[in-house]
Protein backbone atom coordinates (compact mmCIF):
# COMPACT_ATOMS: atom_id res chain seq x y z
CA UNK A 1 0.00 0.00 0.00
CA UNK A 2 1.36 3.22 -0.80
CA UNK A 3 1.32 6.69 0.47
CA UNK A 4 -1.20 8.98 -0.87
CA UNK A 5 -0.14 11.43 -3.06
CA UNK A 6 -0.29 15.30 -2.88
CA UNK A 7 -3.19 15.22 -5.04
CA UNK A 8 -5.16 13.05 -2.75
CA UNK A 9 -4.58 14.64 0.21
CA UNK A 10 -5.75 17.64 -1.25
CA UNK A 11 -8.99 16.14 -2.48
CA UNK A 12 -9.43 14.73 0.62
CA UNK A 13 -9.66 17.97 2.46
CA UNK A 14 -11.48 19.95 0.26
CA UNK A 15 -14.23 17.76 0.23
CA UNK A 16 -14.24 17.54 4.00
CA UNK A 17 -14.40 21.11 3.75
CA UNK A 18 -17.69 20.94 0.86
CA UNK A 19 -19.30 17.72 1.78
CA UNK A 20 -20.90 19.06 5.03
CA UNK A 21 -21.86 22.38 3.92
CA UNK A 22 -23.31 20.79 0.90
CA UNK A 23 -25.44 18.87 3.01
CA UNK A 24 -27.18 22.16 3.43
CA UNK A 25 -28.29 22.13 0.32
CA UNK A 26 -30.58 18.61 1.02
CA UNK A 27 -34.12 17.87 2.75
CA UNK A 28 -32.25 15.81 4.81
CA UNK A 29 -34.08 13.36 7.01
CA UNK A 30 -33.66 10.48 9.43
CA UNK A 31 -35.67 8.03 11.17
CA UNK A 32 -34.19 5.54 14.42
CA UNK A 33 -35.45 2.01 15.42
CA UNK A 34 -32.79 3.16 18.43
CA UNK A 35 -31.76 6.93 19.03
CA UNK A 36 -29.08 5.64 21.01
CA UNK A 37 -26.90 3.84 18.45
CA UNK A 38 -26.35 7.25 16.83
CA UNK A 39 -22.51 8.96 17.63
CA UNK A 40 -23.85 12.11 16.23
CA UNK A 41 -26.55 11.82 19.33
CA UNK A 42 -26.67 13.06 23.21
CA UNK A 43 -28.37 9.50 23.58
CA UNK A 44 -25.15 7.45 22.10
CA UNK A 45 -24.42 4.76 24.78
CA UNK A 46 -23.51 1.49 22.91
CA UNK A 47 -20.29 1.63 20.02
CA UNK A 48 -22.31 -0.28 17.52
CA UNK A 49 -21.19 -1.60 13.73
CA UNK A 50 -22.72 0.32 10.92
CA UNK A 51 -23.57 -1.36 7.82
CA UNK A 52 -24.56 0.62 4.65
CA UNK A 53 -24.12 -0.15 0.79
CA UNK A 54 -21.15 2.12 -1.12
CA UNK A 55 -23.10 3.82 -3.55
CA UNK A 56 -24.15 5.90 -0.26
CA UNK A 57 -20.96 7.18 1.72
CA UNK A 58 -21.11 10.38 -0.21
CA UNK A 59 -23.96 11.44 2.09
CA UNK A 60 -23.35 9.40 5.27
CA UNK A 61 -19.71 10.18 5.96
CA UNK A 62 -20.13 13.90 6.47
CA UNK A 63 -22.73 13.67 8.74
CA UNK A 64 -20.65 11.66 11.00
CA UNK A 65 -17.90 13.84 10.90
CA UNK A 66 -15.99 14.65 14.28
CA UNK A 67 -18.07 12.08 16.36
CA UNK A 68 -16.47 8.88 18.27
CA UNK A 69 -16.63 6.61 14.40
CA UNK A 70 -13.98 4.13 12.70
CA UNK A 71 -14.37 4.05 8.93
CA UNK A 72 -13.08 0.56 7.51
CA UNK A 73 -11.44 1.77 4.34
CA UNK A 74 -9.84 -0.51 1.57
CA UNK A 75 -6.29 -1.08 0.48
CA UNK A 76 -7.40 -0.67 -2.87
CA UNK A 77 -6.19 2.45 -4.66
CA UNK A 78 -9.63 3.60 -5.14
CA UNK A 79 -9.87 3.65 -1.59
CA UNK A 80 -7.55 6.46 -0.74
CA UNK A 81 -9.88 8.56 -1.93
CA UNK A 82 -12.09 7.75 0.76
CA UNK A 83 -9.70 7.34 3.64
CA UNK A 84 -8.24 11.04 3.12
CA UNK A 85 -11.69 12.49 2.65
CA UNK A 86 -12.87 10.49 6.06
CA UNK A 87 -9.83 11.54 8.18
CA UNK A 88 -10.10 15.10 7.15
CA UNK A 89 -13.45 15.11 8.85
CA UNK A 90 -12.18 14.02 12.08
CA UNK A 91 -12.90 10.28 11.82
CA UNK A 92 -10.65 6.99 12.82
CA UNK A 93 -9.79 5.35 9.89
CA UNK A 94 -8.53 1.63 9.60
CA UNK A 95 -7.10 0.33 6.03
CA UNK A 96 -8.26 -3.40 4.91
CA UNK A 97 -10.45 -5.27 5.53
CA UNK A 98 -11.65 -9.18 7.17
CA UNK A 99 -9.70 -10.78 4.12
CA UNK A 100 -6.93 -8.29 2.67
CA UNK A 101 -4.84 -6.92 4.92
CA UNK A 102 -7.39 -9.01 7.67
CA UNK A 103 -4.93 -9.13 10.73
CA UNK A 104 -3.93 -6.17 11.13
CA UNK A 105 -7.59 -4.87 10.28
CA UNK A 106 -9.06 -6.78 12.85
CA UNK A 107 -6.62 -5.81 15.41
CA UNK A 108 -7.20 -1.83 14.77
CA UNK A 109 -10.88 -2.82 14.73
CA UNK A 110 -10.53 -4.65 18.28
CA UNK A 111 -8.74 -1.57 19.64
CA UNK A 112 -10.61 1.36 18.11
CA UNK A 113 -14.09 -0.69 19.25
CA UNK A 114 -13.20 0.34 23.25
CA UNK A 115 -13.65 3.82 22.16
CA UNK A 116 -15.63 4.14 18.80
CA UNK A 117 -18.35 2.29 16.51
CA UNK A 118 -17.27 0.80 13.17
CA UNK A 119 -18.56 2.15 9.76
CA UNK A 120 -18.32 -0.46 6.76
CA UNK A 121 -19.75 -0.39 3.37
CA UNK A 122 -20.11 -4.87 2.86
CA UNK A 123 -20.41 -4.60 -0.98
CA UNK A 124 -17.36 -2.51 -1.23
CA UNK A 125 -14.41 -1.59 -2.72
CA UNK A 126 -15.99 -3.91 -6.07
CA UNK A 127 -18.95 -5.54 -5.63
CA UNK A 128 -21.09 -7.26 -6.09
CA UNK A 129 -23.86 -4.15 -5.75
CA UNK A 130 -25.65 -4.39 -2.71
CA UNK A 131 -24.40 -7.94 -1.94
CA UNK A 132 -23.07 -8.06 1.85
CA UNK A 133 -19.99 -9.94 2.29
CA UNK A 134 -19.52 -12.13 5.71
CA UNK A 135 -17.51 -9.14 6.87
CA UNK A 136 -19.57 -7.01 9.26
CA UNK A 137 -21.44 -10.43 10.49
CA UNK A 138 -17.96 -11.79 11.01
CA UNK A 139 -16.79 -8.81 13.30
CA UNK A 140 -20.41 -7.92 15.18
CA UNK A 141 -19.49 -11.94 16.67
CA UNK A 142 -15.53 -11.63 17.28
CA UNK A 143 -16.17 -7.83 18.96
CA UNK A 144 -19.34 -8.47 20.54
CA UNK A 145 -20.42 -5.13 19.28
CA UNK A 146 -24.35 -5.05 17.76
CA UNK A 147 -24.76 -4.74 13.96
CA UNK A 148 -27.03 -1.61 12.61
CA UNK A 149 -28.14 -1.70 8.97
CA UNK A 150 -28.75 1.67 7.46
CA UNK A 151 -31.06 2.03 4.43
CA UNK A 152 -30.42 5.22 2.47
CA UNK A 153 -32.66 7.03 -0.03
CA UNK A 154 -32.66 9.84 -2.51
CA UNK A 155 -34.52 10.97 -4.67
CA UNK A 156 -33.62 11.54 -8.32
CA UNK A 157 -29.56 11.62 -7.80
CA UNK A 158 -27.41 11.37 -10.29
CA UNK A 159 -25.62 8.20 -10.79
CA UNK A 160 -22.09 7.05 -12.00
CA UNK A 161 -21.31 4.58 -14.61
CA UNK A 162 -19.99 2.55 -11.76
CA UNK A 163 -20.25 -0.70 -10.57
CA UNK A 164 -22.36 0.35 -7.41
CA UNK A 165 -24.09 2.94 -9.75
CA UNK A 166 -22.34 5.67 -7.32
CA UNK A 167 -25.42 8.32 -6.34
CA UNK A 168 -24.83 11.96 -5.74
CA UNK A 169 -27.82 13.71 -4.39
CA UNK A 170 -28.60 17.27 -6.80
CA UNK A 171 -29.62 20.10 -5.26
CA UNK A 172 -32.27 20.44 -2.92
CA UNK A 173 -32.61 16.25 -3.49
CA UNK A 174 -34.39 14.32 -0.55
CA UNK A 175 -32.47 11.95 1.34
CA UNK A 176 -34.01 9.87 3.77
CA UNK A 177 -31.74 7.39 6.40
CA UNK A 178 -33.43 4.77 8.34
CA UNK A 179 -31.21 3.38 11.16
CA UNK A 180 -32.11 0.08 11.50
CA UNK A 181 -32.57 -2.37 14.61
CA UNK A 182 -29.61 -3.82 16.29
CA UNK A 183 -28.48 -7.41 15.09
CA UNK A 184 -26.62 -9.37 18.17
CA UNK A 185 -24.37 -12.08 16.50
CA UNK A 186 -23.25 -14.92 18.98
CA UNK A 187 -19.82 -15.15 19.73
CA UNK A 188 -17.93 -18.38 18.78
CA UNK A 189 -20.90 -19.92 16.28
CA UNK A 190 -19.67 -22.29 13.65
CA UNK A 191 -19.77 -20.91 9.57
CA UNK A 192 -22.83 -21.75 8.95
CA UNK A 193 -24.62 -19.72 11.83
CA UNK A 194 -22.77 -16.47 10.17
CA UNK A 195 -23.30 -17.27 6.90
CA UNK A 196 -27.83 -17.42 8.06
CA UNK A 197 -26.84 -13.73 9.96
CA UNK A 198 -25.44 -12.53 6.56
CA UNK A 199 -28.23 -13.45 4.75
CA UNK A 200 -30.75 -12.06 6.94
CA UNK A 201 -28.60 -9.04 7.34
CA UNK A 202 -28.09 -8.57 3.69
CA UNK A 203 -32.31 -8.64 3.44
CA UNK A 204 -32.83 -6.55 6.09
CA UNK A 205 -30.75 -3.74 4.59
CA UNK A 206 -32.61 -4.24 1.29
CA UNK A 207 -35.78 -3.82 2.81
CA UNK A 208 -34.47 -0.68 4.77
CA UNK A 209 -32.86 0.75 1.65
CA UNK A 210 -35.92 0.39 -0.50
CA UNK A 211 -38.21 1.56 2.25
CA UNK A 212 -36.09 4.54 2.51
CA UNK A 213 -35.75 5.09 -1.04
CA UNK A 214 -39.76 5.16 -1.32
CA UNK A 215 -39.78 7.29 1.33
CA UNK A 216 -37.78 10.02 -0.46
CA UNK A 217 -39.59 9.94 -3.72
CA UNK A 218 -42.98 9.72 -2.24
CA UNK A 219 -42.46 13.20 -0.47
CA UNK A 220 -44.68 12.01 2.38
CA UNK A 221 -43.26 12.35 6.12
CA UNK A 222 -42.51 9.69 9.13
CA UNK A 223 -43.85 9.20 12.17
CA UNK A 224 -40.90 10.57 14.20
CA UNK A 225 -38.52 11.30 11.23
CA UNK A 226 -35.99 14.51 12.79
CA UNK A 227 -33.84 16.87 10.45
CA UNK A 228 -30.88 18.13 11.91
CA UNK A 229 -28.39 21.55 11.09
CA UNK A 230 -24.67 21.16 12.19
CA UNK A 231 -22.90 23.94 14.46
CA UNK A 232 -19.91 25.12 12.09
CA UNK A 233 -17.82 26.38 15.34
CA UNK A 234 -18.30 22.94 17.43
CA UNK A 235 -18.76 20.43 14.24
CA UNK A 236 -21.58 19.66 16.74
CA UNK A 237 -24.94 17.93 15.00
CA UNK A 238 -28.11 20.13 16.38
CA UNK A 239 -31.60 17.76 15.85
CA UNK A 240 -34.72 19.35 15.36
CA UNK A 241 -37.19 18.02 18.12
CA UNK A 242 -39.34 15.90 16.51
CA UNK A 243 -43.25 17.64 17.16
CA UNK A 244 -44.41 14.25 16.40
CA UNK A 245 -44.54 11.21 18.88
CA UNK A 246 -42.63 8.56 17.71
CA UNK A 247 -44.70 5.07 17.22
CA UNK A 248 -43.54 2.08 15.65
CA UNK A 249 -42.36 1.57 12.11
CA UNK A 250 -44.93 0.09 10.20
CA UNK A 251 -42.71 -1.24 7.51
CA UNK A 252 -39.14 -2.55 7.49
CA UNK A 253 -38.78 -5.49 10.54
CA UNK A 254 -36.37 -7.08 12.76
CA UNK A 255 -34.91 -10.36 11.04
CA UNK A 256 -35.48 -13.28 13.49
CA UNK A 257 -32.73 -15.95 12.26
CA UNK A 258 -33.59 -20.02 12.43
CA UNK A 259 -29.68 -20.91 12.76
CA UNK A 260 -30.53 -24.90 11.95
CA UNK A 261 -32.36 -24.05 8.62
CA UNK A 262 -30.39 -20.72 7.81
CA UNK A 263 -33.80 -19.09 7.22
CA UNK A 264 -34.31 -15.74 8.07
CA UNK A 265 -38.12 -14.51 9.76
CA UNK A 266 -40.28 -11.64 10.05
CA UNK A 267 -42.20 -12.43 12.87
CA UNK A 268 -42.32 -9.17 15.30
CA UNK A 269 -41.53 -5.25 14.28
CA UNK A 270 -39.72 -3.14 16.26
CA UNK A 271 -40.20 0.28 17.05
């Protein structure tokens, strides 16, 4: 792995500097099974492992920005991009990932989970789209930490000729972000216990991602859904209170996972 060039770094912080103020520029909303699994929150009590597809970091990364989060970037060149951009806004970064570079991965991981969560994108740095590898499943069971699927939505956003079909919210675009319900992988199960947890995982994160993504081109609002405006001199995330009680989602659910069969069950929501 090299070192990044001059050109990188420089990318990297001007779009730490952009990226945030461009999320000005979006209806920007967000809905939580769980407040509390949120570093951006006062509520934040529990590091947790993030899961969200790569055609999304462009809007998910900023908002994070200066809050207690490791971003699990690849070795691949094509990853630079994202490690400078990520540690210009104040995150942790850790290079690899649970098969190249794995070790040492893992053993940043293990030391940066005693004081941060864990962002990962399982379908990255290649594919295949929206496919989740046994990564995050793999980790939420060696760390003990609870896996959160995030579904992301905009509406009309331009997309790249890329194998994740890249998005980049226009102007004034909605973007909707569901956090989703925390998955707690056993510790010490055999291969084919993960590989049912990846499965469900994988579907559970479609469902949330599609669910969001009708969300932001139906222009109809959530029960509970909050907007937020960052504070430019503390990097500080300010919510809007939501004048709405919060109730129950209606739609996405809570995978319950038959580890014999490998099956993966809808049988309860969660709010």
């Amino acid at each position: 792995m090299s070192d990044p060039t001059l050109g990188q770094r420089i990318t990297g912080h001007v779009n730490a500097l952009l990226m945030p103020r461009a999320l000005d520029l979006l209806n920007f909303r967000i809905r939580y099974y769980d407040k509390s699994v949120d570093p951006a929150r006062s509520e934040y009590n529990e590091h947790v492992i993030f899961s969200f597809w790569h055609e999304y970091i462009v809007v998910i990364l900023p908002r994070w920005g200066h809050t207690p989060l490791t971003v699990l970037c690849s070795q691949h060149r094509d990853g630079e991009l994202v490690n400078q951009t990520a540690e210009s806004l104040g995150l942790n970064i850790v290079r690899g990932s649970t098969s190249r570079g794995g070790a040492a991965a893992i053993r940043a991981m293990k030391t940066n989970s005693k004081f941060s969560s864990i962002a990962m994108t399982p379908d990255g740095p290649r594919g295949p789209r929206r496919e989740m590898a046994m990564g995050p499943v793999y980790l939420a069971s060696l760390l003990g930490m609870p896996l959160v699927p995030v579904g992301i939505g905009i509406s009309n956003p331009y997309r790249l000729s890329t194998w994740d079909k890249f998005a980049i919210p226009r102007p004034l675009s909605r973007v909707r972000v569901i956090f989703g319900p925390k998955i707690r992988v056993p510790k010490k199960v055999d291969r084919e216990t993960l590989a049912a947890y990846r499965v469900g995982a994988q579907g559970l994160m479609n469902d949330l991602t599609d669910e969001a993504q009708y969300w932001a081109d139906s222009k109809q609002k959530m029960v509970g859904e909050q907007r937020f405006t960052r504070d430019r001199r503390s990097n500080r995330v300010v919510f809007e209170r939501s004048l709405v009680k919060p109730e129950k989602l209606k739609i996405a659910k809570a995978p319950v996972f038959d580890t014999v069969s490998g099956d993966r069950h809808s049988t309860k929501r969660v709010g």
